[in-house]
Protein backbone atom coordinates (compact mmCIF):
# COMPACT_ATOMS: atom_id res chain seq x y z
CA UNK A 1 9.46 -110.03 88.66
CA UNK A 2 12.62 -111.06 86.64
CA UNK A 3 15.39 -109.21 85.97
CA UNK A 4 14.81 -107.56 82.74
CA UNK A 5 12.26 -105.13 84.90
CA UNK A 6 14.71 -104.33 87.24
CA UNK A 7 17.18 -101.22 87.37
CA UNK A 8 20.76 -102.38 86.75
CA UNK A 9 22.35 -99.59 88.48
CA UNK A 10 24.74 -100.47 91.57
CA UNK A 11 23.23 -98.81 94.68
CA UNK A 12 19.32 -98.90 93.42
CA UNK A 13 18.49 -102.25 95.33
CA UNK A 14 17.42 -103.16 91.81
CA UNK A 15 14.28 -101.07 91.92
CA UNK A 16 11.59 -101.78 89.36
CA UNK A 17 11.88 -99.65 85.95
CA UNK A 18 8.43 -97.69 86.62
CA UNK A 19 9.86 -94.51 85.15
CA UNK A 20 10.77 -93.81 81.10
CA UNK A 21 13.38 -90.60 80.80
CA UNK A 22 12.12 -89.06 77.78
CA UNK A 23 15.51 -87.19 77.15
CA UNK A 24 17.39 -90.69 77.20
CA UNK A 25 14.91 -92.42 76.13
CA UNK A 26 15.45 -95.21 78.99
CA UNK A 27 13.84 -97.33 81.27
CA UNK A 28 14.48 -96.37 84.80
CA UNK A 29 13.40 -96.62 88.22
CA UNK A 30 12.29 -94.05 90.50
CA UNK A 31 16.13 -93.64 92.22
CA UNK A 32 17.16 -92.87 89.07
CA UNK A 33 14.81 -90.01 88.31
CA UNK A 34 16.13 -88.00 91.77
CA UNK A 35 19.89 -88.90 90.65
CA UNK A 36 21.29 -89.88 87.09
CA UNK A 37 17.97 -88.06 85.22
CA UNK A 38 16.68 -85.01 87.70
CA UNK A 39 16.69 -82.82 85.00
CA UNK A 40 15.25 -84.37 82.39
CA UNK A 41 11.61 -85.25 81.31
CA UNK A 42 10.05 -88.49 83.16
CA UNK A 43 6.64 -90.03 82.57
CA UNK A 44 5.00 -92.67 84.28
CA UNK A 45 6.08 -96.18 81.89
CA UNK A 46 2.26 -96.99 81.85
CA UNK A 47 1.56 -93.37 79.96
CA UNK A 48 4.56 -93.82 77.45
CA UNK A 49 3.61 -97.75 77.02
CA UNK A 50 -0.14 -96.30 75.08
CA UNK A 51 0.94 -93.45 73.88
CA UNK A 52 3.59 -96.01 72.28
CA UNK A 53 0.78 -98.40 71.55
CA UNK A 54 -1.19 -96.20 70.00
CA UNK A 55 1.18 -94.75 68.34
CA UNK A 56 2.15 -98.47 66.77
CA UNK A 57 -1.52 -98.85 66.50
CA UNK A 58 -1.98 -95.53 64.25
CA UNK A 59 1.62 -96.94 62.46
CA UNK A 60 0.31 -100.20 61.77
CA UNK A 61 -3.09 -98.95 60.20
CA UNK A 62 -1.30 -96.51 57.98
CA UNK A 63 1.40 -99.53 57.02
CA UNK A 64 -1.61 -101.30 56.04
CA UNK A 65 -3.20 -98.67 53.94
CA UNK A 66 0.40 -98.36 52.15
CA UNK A 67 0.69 -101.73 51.44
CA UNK A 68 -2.88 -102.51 49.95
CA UNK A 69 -2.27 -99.18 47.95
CA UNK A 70 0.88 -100.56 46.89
CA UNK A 71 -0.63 -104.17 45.76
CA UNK A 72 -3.13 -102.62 44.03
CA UNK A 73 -0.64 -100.26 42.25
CA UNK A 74 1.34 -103.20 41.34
CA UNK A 75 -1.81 -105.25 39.99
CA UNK A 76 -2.72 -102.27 38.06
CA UNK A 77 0.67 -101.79 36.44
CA UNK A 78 0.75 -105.84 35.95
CA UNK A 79 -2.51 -105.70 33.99
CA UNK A 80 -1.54 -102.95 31.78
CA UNK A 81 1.97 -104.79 31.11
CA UNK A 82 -0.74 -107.66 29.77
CA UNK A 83 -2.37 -105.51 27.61
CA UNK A 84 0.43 -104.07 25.89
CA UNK A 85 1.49 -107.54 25.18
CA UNK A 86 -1.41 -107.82 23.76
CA UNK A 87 -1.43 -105.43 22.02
CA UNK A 88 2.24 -105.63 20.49
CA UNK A 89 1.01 -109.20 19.45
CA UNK A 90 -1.80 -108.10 17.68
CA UNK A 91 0.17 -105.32 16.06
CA UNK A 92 2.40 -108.02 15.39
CA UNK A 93 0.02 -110.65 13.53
CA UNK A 94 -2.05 -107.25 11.50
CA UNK A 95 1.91 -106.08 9.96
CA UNK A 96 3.22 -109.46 9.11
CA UNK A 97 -0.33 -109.86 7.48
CA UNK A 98 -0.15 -106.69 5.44
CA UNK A 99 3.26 -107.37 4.23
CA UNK A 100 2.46 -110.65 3.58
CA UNK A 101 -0.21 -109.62 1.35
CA UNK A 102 1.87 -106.90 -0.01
CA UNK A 103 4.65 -109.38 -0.93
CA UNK A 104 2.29 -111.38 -2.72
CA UNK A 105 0.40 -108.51 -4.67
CA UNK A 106 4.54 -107.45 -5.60
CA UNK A 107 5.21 -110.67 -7.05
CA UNK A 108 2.04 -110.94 -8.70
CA UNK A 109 3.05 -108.00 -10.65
CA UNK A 110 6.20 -108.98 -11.09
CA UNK A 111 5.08 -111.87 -13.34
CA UNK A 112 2.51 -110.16 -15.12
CA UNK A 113 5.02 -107.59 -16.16
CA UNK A 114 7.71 -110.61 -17.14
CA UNK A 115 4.89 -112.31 -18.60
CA UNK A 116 4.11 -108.59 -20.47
CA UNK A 117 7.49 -107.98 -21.41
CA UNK A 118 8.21 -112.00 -22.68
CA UNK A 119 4.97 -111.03 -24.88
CA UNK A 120 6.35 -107.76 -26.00
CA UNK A 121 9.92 -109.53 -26.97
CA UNK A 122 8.33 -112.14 -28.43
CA UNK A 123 6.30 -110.28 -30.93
CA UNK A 124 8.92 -107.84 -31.57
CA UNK A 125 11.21 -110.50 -32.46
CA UNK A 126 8.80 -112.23 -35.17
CA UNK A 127 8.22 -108.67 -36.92
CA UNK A 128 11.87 -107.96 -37.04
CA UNK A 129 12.65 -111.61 -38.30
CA UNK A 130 9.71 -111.29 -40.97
CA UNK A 131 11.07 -108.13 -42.06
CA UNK A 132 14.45 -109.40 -42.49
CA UNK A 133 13.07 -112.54 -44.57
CA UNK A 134 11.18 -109.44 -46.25
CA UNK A 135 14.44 -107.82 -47.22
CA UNK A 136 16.80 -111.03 -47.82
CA UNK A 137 13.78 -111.61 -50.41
CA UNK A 138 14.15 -108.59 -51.78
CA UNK A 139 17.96 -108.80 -52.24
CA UNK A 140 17.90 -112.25 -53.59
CA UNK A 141 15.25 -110.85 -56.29
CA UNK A 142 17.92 -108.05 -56.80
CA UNK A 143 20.82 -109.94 -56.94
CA UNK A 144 19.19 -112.65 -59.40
């Protein structure tokens, strides 16, 4: 038996720790249940080691049960973080698409309504100018 199993206590002929004081939550041997613990709740170290077993047993089952509801939790929240990527891509490519083709349906408007407007000038200009040649005719045929 080494050491560790043995009651440190001066006058106890190191004794064997058989007994566990539930109140102290010790170790101790059987001359310390008459003396330093009389009063306080013993059991037998064999009862408290399973009940402490199973008690790490039962622990151990539920840590388990956290843990692999945890993992999936986190693969669960991993695969919707995916799909919203995804999905902000996808919103991504569909806007810069529609404003792309918006741009280009802008500027073709712009140049037909330059191209309308250089039209409209254009022709405006002529009938003013042949009306002016119209009236500089006239007053040359006045003034002569």
């Amino acid at each position: 038996k080494t050491t560790e199993h043995l009651c440190s206590q001066l006058h106890h002929h190191k004794e064997e720790l058989k007994f566990y004081c539930e109140t102290c939550q010790l170790l101790i041997c059987r001359d310390c249940t008459l003396v330093l613990h009389k009063d306080h709740r013993i059991a037998d170290v064999s009862n408290i080691a399973m009940v402490h077993r199973d008690a790490m047993r039962e622990a151990l089952v539920c840590a388990q049960e956290v843990t692999s509801k945890l993992t999936r939790a986190i693969d669960a929240k991993d695969k919707m973080a995916e799909k919203i990527e995804t999905s902000r891509d996808n919103a991504t490519l569909i806007i810069t698409q529609a404003f792309e083709q918006l741009h280009q349906t802008i500027e073709e408007r712009k140049k037909t309504l330059l191209s309308e407007m250089e039209a409209t000038s254009v022709s405006k200009t002529t009938a003013l100018t042949l009306q002016k040649e119209q009236l500089m005719k006239m007053l040359d045929e006045i003034g002569h």
